[in-house]
PDB file of N, CA and C in Angstrom:
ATOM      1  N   UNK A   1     -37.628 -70.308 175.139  1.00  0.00           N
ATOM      2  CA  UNK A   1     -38.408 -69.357 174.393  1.00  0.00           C
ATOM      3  C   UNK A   1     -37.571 -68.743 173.279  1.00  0.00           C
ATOM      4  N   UNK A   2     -36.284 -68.257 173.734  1.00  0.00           N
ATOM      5  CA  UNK A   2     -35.545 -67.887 172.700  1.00  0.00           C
ATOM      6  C   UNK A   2     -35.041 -68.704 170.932  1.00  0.00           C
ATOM      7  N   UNK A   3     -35.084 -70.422 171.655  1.00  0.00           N
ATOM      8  CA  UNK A   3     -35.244 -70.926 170.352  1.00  0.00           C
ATOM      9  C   UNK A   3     -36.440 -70.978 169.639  1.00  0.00           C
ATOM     10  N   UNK A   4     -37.189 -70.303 170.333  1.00  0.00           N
ATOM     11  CA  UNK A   4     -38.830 -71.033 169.254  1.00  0.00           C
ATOM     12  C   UNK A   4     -39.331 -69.389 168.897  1.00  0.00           C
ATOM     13  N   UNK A   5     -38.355 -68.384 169.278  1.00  0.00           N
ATOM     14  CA  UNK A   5     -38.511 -67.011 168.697  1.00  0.00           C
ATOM     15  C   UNK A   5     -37.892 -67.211 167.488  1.00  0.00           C
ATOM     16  N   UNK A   6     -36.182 -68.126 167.277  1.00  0.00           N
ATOM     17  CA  UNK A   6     -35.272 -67.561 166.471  1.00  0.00           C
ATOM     18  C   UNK A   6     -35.701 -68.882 165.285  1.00  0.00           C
ATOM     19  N   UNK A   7     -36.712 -69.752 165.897  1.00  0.00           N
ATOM     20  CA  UNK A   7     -37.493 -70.445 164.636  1.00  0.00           C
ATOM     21  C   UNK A   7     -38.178 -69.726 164.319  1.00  0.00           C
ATOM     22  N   UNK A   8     -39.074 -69.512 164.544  1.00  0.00           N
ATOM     23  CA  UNK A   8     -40.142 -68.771 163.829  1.00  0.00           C
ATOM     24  C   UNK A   8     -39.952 -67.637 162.973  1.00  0.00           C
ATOM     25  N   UNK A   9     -38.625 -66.727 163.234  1.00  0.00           N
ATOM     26  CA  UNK A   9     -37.933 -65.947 162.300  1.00  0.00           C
ATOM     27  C   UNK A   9     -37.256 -66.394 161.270  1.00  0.00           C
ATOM     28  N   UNK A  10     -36.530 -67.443 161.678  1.00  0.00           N
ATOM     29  CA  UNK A  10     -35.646 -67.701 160.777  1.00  0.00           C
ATOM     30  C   UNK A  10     -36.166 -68.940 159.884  1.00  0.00           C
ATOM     31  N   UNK A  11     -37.392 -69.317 159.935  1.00  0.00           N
ATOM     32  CA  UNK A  11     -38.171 -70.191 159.523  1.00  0.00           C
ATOM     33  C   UNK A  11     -38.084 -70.006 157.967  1.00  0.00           C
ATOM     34  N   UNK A  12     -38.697 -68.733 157.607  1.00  0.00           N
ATOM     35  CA  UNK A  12     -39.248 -68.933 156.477  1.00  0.00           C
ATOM     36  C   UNK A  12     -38.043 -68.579 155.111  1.00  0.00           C
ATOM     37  N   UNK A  13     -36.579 -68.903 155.909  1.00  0.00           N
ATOM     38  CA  UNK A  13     -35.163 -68.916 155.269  1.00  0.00           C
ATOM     39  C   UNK A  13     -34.601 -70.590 155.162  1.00  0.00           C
ATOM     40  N   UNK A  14     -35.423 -70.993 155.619  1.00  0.00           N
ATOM     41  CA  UNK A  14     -35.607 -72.687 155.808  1.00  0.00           C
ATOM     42  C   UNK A  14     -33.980 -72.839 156.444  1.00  0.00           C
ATOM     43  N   UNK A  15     -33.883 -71.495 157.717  1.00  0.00           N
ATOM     44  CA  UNK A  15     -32.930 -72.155 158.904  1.00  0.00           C
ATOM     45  C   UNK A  15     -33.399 -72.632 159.965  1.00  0.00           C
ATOM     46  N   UNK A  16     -33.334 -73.935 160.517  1.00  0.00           N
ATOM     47  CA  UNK A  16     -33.865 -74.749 161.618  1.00  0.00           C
ATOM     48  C   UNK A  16     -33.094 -74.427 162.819  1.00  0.00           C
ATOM     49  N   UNK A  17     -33.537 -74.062 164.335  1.00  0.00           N
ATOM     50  CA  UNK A  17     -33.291 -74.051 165.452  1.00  0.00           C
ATOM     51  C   UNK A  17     -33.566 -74.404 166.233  1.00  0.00           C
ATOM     52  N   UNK A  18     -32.898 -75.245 167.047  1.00  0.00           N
ATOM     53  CA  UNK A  18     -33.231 -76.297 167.956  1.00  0.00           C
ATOM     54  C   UNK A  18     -31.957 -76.267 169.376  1.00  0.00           C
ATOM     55  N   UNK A  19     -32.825 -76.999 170.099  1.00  0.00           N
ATOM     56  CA  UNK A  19     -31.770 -76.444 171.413  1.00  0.00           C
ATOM     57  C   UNK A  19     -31.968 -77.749 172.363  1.00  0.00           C
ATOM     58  N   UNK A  20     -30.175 -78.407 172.734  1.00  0.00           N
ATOM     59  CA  UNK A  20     -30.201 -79.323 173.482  1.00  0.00           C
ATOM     60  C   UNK A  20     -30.283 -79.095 175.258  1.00  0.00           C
ATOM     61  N   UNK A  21     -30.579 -79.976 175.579  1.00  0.00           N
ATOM     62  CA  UNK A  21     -31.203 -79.527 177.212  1.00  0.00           C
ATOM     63  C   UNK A  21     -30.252 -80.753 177.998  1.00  0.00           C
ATOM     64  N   UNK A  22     -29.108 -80.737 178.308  1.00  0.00           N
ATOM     65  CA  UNK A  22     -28.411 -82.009 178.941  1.00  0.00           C
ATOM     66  C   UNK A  22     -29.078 -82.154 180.221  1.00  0.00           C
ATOM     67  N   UNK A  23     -28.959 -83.407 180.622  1.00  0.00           N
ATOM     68  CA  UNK A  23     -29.093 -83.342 181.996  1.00  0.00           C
ATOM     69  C   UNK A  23     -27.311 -83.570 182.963  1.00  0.00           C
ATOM     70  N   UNK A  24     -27.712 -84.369 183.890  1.00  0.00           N
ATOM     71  CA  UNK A  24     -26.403 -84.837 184.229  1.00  0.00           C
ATOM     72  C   UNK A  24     -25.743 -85.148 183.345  1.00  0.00           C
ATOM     73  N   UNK A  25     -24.190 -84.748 183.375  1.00  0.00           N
ATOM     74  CA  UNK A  25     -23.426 -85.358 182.348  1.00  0.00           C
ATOM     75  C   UNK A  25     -21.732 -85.695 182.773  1.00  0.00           C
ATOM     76  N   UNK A  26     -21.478 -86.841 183.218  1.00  0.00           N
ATOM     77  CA  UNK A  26     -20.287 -86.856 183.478  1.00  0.00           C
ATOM     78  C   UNK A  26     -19.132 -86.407 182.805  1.00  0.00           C
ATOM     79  N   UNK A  27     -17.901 -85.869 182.924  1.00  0.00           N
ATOM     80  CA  UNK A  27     -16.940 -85.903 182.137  1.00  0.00           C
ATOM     81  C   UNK A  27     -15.760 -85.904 182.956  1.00  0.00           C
ATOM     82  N   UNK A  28     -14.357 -86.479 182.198  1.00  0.00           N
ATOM     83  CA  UNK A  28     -13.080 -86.744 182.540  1.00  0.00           C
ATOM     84  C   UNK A  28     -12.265 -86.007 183.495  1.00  0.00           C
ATOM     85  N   UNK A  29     -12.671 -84.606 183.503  1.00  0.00           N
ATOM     86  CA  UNK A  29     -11.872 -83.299 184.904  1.00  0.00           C
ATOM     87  C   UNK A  29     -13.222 -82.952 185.688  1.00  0.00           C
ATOM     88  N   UNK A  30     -13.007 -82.255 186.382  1.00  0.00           N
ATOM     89  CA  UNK A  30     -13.684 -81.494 187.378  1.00  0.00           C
ATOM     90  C   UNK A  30     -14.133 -80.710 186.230  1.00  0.00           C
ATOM     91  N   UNK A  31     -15.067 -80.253 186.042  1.00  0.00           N
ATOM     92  CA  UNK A  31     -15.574 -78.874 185.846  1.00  0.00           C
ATOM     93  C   UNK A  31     -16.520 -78.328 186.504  1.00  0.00           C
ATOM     94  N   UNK A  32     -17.647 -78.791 186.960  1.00  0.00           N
ATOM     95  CA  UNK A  32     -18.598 -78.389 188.283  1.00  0.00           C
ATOM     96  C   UNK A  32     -18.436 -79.505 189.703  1.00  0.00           C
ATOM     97  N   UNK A  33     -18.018 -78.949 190.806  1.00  0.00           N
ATOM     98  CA  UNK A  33     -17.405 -79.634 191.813  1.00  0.00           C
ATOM     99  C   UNK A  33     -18.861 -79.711 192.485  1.00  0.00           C
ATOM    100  N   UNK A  34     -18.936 -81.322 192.473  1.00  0.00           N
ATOM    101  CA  UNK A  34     -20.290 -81.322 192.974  1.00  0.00           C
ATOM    102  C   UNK A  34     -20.392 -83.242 193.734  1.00  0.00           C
ATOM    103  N   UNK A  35     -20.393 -82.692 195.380  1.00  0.00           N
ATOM    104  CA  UNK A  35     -20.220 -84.506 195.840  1.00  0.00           C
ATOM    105  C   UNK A  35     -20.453 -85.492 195.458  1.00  0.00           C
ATOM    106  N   UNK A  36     -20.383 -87.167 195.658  1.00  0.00           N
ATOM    107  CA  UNK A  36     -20.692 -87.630 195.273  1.00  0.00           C
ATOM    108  C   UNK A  36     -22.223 -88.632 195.842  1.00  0.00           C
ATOM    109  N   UNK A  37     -22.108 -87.589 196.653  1.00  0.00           N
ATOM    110  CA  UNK A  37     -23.367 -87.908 197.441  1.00  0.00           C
ATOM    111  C   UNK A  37     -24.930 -87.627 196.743  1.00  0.00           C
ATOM    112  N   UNK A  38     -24.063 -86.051 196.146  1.00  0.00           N
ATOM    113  CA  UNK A  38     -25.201 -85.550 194.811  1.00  0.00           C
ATOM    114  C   UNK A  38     -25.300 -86.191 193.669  1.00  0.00           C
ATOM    115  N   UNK A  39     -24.274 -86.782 193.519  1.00  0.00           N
ATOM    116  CA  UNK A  39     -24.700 -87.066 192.098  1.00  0.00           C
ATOM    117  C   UNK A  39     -25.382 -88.738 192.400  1.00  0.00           C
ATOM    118  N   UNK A  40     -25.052 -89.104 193.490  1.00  0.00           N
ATOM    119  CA  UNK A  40     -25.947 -90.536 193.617  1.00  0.00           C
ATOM    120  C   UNK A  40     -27.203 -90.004 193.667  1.00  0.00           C
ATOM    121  N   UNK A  41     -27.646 -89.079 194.336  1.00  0.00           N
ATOM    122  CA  UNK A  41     -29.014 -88.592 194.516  1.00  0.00           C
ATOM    123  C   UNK A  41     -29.508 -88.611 193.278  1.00  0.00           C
ATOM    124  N   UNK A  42     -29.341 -87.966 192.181  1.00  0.00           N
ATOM    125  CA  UNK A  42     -29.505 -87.405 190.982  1.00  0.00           C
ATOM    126  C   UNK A  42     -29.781 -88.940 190.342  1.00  0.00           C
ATOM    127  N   UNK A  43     -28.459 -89.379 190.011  1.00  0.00           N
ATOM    128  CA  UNK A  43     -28.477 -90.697 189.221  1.00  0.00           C
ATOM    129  C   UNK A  43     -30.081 -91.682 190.015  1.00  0.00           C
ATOM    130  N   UNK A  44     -30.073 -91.747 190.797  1.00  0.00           N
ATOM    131  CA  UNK A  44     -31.277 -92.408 191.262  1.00  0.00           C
ATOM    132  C   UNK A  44     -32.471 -92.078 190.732  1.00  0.00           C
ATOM    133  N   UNK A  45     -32.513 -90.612 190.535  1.00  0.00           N
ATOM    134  CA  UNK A  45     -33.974 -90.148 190.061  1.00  0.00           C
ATOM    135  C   UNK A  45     -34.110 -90.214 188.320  1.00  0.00           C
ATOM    136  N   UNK A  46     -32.980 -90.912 187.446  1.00  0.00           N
ATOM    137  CA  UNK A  46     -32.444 -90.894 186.455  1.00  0.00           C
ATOM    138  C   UNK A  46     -33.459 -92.397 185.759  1.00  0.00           C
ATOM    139  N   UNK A  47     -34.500 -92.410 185.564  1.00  0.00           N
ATOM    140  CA  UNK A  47     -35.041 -93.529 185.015  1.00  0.00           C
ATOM    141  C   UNK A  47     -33.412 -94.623 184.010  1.00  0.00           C
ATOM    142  N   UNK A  48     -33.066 -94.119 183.159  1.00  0.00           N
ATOM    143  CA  UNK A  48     -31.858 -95.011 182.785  1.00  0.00           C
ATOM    144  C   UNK A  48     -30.928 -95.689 183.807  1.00  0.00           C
ATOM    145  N   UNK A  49     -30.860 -94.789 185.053  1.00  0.00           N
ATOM    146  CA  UNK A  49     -29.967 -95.632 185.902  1.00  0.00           C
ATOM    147  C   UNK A  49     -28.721 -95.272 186.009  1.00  0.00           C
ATOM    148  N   UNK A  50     -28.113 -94.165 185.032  1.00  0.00           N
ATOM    149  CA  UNK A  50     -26.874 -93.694 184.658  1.00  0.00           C
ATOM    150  C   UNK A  50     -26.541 -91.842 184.811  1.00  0.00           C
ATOM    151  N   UNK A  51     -25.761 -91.624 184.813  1.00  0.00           N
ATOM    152  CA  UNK A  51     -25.640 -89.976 184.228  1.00  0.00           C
ATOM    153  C   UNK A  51     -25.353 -89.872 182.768  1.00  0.00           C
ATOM    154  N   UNK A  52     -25.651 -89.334 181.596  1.00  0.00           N
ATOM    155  CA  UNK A  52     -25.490 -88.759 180.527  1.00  0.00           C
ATOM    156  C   UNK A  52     -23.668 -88.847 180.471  1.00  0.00           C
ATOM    157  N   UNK A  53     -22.897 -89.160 179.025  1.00  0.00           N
ATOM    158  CA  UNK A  53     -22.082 -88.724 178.731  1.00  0.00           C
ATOM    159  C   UNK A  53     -21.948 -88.113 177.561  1.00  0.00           C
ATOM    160  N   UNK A  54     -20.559 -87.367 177.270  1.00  0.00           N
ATOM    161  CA  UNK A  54     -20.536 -86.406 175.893  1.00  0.00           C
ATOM    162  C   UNK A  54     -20.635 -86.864 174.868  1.00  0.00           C
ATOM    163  N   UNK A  55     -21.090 -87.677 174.810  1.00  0.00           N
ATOM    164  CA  UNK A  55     -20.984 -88.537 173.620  1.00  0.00           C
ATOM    165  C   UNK A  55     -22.463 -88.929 173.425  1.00  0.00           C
ATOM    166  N   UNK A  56     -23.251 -89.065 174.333  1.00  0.00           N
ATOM    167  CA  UNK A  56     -24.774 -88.633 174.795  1.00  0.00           C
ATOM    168  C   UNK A  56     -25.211 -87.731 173.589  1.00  0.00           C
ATOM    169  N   UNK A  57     -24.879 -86.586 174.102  1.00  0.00           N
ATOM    170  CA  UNK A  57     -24.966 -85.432 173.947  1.00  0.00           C
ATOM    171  C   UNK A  57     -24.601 -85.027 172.102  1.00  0.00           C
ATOM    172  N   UNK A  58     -23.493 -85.373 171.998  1.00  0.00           N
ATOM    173  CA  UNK A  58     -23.092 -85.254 170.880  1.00  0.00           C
ATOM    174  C   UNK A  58     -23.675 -86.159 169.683  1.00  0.00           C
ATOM    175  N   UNK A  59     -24.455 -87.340 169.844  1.00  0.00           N
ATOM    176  CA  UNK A  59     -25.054 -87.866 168.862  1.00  0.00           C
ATOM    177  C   UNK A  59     -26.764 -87.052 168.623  1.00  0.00           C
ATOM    178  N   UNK A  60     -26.861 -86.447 169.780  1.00  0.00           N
ATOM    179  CA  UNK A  60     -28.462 -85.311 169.710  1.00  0.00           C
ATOM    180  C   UNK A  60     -27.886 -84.758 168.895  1.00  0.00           C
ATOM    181  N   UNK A  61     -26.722 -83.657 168.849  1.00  0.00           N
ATOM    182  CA  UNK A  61     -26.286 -82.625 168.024  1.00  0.00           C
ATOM    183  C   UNK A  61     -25.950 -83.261 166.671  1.00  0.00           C
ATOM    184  N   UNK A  62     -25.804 -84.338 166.443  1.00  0.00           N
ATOM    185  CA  UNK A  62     -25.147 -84.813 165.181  1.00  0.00           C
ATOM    186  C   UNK A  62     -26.903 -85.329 163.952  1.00  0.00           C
ATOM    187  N   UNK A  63     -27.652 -85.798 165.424  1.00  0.00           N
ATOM    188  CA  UNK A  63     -29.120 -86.014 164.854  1.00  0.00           C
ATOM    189  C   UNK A  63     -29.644 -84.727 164.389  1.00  0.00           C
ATOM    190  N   UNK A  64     -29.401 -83.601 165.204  1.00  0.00           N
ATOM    191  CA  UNK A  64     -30.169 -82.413 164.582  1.00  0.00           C
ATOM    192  C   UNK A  64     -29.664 -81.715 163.180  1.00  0.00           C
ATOM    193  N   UNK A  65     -28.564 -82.163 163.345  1.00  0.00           N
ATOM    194  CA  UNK A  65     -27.963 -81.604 162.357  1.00  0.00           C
ATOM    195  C   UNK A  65     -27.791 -82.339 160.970  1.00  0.00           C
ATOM    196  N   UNK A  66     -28.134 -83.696 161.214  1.00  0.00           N
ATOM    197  CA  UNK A  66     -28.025 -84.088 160.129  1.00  0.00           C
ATOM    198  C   UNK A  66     -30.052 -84.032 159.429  1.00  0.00           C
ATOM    199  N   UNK A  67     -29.637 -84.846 157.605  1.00  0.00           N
ATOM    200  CA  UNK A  67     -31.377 -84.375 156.902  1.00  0.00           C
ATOM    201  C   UNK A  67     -32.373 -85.130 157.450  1.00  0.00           C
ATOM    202  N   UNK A  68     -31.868 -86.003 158.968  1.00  0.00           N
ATOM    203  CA  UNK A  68     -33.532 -87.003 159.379  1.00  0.00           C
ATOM    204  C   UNK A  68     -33.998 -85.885 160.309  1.00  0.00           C
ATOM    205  N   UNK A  69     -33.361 -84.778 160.514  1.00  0.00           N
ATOM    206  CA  UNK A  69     -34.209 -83.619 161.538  1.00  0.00           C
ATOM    207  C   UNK A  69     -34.513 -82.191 160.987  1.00  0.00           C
ATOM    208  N   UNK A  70     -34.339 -82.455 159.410  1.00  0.00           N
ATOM    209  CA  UNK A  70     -34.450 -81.533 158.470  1.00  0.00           C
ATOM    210  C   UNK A  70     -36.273 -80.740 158.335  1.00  0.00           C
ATOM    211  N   UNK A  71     -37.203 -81.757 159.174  1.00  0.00           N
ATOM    212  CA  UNK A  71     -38.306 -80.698 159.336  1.00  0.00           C
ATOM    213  C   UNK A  71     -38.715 -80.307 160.914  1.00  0.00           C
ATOM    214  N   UNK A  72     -37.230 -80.510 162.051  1.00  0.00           N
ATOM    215  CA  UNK A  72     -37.587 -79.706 163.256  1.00  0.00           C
ATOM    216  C   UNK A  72     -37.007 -78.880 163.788  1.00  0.00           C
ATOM    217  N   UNK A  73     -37.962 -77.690 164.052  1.00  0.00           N
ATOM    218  CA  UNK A  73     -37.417 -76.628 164.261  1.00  0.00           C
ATOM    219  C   UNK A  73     -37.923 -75.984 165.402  1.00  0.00           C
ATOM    220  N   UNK A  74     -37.286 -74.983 166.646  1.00  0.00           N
ATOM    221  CA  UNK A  74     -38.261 -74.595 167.315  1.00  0.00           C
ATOM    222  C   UNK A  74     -38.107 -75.555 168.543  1.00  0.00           C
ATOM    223  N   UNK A  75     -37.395 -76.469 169.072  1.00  0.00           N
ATOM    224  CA  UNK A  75     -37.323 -77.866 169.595  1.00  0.00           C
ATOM    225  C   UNK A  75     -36.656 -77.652 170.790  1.00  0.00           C
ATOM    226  N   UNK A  76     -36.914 -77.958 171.730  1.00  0.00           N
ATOM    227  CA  UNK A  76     -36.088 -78.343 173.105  1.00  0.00           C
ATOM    228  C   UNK A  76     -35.439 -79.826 173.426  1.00  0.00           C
ATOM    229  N   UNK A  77     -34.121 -80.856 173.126  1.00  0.00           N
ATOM    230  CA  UNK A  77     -34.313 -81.853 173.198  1.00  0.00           C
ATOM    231  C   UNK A  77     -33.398 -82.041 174.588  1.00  0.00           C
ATOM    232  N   UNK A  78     -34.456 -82.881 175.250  1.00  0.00           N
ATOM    233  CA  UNK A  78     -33.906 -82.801 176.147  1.00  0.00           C
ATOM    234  C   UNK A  78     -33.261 -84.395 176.336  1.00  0.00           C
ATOM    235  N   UNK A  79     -31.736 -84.333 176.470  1.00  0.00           N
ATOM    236  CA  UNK A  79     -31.120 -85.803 176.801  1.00  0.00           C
ATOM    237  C   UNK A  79     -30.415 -85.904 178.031  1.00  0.00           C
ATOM    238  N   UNK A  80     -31.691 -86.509 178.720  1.00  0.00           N
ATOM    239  CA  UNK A  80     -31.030 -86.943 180.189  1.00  0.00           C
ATOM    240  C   UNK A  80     -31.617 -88.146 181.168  1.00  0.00           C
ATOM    241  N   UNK A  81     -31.916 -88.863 179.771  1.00  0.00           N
ATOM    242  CA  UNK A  81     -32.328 -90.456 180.213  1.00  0.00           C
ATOM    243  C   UNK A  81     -33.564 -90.447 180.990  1.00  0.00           C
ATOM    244  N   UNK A  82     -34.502 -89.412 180.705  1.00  0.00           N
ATOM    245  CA  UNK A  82     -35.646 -89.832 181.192  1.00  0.00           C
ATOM    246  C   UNK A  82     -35.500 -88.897 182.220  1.00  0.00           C
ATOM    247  N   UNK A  83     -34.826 -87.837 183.085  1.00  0.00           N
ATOM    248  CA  UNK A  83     -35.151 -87.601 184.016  1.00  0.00           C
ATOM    249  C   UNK A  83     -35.913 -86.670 184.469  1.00  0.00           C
ATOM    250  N   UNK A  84     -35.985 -85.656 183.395  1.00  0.00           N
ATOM    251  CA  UNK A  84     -37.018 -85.056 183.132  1.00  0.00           C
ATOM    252  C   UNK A  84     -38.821 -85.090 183.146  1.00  0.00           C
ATOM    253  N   UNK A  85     -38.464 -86.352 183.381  1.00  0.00           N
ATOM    254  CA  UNK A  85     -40.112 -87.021 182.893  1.00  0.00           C
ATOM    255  C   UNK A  85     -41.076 -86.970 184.405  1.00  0.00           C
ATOM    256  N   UNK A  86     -40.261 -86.887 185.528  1.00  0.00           N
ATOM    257  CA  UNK A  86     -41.008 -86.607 186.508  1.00  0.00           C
ATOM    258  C   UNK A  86     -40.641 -86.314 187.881  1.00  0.00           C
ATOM    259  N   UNK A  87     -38.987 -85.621 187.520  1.00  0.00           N
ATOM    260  CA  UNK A  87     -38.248 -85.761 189.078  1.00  0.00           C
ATOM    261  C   UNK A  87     -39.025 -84.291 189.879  1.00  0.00           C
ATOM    262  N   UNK A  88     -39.249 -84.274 190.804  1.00  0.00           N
ATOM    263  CA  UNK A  88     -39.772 -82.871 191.318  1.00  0.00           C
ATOM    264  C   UNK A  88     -38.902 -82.043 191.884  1.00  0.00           C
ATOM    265  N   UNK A  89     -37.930 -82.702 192.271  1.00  0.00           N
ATOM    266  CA  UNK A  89     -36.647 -81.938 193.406  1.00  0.00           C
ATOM    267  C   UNK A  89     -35.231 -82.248 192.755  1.00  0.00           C
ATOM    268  N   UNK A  90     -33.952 -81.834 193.174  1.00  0.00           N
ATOM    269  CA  UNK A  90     -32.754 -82.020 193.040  1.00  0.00           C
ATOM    270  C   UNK A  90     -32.422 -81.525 194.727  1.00  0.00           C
ATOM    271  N   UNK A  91     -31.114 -82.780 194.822  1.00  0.00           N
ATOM    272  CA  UNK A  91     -30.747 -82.672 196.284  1.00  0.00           C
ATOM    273  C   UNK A  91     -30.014 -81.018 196.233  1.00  0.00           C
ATOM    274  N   UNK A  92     -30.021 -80.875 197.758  1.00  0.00           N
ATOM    275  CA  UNK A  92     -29.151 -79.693 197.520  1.00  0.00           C
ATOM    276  C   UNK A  92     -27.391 -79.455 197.751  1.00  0.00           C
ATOM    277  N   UNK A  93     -27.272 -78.637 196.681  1.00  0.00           N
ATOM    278  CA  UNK A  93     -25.790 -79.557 195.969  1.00  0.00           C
ATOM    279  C   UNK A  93     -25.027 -78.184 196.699  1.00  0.00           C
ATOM    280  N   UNK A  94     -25.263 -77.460 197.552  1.00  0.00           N
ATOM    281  CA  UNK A  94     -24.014 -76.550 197.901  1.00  0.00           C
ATOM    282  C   UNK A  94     -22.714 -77.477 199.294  1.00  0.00           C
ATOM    283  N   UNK A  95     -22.508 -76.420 200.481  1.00  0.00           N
ATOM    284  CA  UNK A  95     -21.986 -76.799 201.349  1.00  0.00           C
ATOM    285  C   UNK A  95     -22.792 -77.540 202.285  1.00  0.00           C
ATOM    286  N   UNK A  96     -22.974 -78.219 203.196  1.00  0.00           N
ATOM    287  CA  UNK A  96     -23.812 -78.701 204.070  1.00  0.00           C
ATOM    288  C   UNK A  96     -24.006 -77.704 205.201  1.00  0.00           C
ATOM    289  N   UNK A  97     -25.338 -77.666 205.611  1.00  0.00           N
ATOM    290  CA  UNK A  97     -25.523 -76.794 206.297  1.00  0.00           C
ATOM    291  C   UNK A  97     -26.314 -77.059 207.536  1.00  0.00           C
ATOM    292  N   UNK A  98     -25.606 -76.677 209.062  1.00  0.00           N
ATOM    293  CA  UNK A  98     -25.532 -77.380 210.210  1.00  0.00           C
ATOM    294  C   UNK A  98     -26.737 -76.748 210.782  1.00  0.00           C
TER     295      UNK A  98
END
């Protein structure tokens, strides 16, 4: 909601706002410690078959930013290979619980 407020304001300055939505996204360290039991779960419900990498991610940001996305504004894009499109659940990713 907040991007399609700060379009609609900032619209008529012809500044565009748009907002990426990752899904899974692997990367090189730990940064969210999360099994690998979860992330098979996940990847399964992943129509592509894969998890997202930064580089994923970074060609959305390079599309928005460059003049072929020069009339969208207001935008949620979401890049996560489809998984969005109809998963209903995510496993549950804390401690296991007896």
């Amino acid at each position: 909601m907040f991007t399609k407020v700060l379009a609609m304001e900032l619209g008529a300055h012809r500044i565009n706002v748009n907002c990426i939505a990752p899904g899974l996204v692997t990367v090189e360290r730990n940064v969210n410690e999360v099994s690998e039991e979860v992330v098979r779960a996940i990847v399964a419900t992943i129509p592509w078959g894969r998890p997202g990498s930064p580089e994923d991610i970074a060609h959305a940001a390079l599309f928005l930013a460059s003049p072929f996305a020069e009339f969208i504004t207001g935008e949620v894009l979401s890049v996560d290979g489809g998984s969005g499109t109809g998963r209903t659940y995510l496993p549950y990713s804390g401690p296991t619980r007896r």
